[in-house]
N, C-alpha and C. Protein backbone atom coordinates (compact mmCIF):
# COMPACT_ATOMS: atom_id res chain seq x y z
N UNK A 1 -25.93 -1.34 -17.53
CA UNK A 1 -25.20 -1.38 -16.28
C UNK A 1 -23.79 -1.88 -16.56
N UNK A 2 -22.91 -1.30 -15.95
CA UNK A 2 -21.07 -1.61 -16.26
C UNK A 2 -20.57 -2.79 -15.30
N UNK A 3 -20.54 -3.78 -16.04
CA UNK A 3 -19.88 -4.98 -15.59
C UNK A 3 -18.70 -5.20 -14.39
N UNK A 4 -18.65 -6.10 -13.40
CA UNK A 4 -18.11 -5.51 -12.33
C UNK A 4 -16.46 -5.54 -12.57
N UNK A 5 -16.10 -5.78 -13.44
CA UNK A 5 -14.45 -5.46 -14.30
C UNK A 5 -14.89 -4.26 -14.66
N UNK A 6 -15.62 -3.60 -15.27
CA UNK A 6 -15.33 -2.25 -15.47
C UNK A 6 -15.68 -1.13 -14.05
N UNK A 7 -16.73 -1.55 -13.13
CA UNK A 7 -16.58 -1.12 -12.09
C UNK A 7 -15.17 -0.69 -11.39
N UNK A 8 -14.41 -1.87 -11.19
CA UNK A 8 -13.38 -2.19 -10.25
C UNK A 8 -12.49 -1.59 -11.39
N UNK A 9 -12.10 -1.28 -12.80
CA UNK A 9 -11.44 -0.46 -13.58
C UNK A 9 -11.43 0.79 -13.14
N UNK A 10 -12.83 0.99 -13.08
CA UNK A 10 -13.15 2.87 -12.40
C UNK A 10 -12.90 3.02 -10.98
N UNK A 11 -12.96 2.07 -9.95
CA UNK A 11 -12.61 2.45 -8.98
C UNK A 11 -11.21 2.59 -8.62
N UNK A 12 -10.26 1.69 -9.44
CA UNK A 12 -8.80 1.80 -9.29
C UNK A 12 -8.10 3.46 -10.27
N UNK A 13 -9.14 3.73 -11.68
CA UNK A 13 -8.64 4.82 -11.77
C UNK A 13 -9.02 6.30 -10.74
N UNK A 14 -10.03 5.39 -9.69
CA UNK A 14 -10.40 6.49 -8.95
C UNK A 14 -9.12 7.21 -7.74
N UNK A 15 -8.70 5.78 -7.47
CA UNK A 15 -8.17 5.42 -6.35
C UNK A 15 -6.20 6.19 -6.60
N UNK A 16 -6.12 5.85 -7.99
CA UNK A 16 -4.87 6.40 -8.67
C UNK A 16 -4.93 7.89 -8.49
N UNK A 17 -6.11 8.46 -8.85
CA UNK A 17 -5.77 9.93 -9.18
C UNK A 17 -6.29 10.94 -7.95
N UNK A 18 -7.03 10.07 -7.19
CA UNK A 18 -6.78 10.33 -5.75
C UNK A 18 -5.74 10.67 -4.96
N UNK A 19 -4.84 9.46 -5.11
CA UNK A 19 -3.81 9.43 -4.00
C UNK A 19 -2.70 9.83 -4.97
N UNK A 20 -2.69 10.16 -6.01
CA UNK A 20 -1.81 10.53 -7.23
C UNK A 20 -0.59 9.12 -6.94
N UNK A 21 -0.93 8.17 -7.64
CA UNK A 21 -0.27 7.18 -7.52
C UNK A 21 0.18 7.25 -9.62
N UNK A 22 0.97 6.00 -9.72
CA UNK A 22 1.48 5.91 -11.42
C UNK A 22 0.31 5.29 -11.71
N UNK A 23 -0.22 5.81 -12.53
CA UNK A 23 -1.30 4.81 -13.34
C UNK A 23 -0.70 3.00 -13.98
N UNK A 24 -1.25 2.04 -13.39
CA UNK A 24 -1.03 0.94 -13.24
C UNK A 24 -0.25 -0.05 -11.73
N UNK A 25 -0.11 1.38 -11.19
CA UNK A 25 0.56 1.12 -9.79
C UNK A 25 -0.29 0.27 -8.77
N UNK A 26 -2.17 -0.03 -9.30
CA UNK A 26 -2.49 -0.64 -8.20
C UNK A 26 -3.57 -1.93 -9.01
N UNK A 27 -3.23 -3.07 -7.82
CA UNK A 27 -4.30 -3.86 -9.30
C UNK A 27 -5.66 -3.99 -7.94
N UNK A 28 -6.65 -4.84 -8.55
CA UNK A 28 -7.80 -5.32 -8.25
C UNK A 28 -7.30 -6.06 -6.66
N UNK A 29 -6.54 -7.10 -6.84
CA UNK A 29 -6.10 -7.43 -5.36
C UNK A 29 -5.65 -6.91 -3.92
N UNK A 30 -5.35 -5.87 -4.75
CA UNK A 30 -4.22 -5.21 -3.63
C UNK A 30 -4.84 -4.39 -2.32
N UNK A 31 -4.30 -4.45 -1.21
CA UNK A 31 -4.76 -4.23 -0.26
C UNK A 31 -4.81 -2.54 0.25
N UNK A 32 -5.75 -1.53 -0.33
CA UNK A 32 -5.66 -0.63 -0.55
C UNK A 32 -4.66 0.00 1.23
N UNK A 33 -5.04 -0.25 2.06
CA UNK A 33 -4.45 0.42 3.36
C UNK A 33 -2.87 0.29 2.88
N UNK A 34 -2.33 -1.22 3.15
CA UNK A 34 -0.92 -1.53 2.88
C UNK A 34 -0.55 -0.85 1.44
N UNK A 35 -1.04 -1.10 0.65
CA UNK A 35 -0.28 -0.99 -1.11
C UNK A 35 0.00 1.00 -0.75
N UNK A 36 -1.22 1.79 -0.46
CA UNK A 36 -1.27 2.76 -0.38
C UNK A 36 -0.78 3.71 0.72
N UNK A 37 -0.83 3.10 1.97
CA UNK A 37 -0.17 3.11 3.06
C UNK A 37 -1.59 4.48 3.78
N UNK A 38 -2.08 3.83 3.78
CA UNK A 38 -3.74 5.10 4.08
C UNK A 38 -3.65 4.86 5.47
N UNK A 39 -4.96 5.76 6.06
CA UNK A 39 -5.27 5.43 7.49
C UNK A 39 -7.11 5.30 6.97
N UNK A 40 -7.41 5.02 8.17
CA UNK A 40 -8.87 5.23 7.69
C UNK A 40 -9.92 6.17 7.45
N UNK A 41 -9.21 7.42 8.05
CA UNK A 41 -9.72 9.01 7.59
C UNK A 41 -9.49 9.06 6.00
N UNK A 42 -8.57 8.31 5.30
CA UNK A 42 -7.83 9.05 4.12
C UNK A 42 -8.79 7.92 3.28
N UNK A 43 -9.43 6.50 3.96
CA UNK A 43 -9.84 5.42 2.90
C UNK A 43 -11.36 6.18 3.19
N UNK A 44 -12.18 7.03 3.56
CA UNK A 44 -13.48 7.78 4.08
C UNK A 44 -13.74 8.57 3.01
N UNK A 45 -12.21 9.42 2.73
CA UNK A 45 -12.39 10.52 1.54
C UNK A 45 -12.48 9.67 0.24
N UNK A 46 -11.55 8.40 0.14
CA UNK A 46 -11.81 7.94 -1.24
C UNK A 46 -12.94 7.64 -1.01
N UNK A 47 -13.39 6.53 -0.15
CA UNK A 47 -14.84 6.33 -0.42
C UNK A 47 -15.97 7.43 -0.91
N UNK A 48 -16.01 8.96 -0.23
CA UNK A 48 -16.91 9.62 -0.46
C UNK A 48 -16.40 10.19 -2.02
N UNK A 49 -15.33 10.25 -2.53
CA UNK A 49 -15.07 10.26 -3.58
C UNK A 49 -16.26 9.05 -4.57
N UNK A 50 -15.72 7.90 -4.36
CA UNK A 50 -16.44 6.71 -5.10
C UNK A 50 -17.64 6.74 -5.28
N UNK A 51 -18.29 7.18 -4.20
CA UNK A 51 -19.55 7.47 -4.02
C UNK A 51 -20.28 8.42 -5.06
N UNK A 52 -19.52 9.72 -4.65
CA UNK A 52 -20.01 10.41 -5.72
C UNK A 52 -20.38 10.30 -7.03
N UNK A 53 -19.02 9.68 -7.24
CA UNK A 53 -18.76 9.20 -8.53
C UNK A 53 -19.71 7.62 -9.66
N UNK A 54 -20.17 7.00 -8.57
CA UNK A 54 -21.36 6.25 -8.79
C UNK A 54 -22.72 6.36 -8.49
N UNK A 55 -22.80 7.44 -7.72
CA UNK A 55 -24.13 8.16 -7.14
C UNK A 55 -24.76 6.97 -6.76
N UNK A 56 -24.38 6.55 -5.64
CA UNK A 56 -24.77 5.25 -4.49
C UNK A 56 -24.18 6.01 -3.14
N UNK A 57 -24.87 5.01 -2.17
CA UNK A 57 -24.39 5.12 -0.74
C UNK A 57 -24.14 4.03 -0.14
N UNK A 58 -22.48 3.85 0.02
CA UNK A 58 -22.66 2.63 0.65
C UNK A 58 -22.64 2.41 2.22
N UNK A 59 -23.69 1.70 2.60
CA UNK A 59 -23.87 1.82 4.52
C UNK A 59 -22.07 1.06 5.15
N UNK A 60 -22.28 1.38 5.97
CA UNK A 60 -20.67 0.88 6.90
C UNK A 60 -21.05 -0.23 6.90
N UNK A 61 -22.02 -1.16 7.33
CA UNK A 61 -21.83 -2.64 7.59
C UNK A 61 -21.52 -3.39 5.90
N UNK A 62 -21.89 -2.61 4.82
CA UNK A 62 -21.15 -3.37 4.11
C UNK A 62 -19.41 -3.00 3.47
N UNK A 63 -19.19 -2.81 4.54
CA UNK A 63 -17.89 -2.23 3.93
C UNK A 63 -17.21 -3.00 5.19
N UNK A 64 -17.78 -3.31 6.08
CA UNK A 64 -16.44 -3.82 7.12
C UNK A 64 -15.41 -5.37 7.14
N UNK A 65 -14.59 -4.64 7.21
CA UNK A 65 -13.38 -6.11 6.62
C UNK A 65 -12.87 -5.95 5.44
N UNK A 66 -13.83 -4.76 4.34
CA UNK A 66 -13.00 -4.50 2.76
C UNK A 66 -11.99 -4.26 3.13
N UNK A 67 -10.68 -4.83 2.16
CA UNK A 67 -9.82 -3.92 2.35
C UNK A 67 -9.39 -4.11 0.87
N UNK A 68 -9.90 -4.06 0.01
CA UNK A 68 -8.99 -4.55 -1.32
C UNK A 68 -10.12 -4.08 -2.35
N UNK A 69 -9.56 -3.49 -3.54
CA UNK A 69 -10.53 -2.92 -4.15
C UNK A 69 -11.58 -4.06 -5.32
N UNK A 70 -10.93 -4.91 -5.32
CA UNK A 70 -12.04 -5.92 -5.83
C UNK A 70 -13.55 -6.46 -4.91
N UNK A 71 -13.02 -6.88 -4.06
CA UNK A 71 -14.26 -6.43 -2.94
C UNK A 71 -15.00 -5.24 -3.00
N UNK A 72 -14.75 -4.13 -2.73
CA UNK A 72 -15.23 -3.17 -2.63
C UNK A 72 -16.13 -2.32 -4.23
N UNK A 73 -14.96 -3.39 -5.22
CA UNK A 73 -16.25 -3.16 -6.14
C UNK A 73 -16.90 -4.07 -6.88
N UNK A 74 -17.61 -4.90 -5.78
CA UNK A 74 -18.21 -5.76 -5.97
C UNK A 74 -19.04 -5.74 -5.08
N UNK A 75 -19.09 -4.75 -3.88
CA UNK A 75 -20.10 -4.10 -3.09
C UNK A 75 -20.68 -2.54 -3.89
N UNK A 76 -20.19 -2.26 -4.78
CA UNK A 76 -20.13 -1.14 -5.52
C UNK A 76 -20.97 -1.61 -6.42
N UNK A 77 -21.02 -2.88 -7.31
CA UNK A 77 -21.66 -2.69 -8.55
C UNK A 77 -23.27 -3.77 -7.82
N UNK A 78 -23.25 -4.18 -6.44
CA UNK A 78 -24.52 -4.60 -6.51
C UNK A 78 -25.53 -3.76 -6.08
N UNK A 79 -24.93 -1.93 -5.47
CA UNK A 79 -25.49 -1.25 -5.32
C UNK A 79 -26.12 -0.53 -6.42
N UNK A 80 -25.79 -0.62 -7.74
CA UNK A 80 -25.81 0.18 -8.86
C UNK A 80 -27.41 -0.48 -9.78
């Protein structure tokens, strides 16, 4: 199982080549809405992106209040 630093590694290169951002442009803290400037239709597609990509499902009640990708993959790797 991939340690939740390498989780939150894969979810930020997820999150980069998604929104075609510079690779290193986003860290673990950062507040994906603000840093990225998303709405919540556009943070739905990354998610179902992420998803895929870890072959998990994550329910809405644990996602409410994420807004930062360290959180989120740290709801990511206890699903795994």
């Amino acid at each position: 199982m991939p340690s939740v630093q390498e989780v939150t590694d894969e979810v930020l290169q997820l999150a980069v080549a998604h929104f075609k951002v510079p690779l290193g442009g986003l860290s673990p803290d950062d507040d994906f809405f603000k840093k990225l400037g998303i709405d919540s239709l556009q943070a739905l597609a990354l998610l179902s992106r992420i998803e895929n990509h870890f072959h998990i499902e994550l329910p809405d009640y644990e996602l409410q209040g994420v807004t930062d990708f360290r959180t989120l993959a740290a709801r990511i790797h206890a699903r795994l």
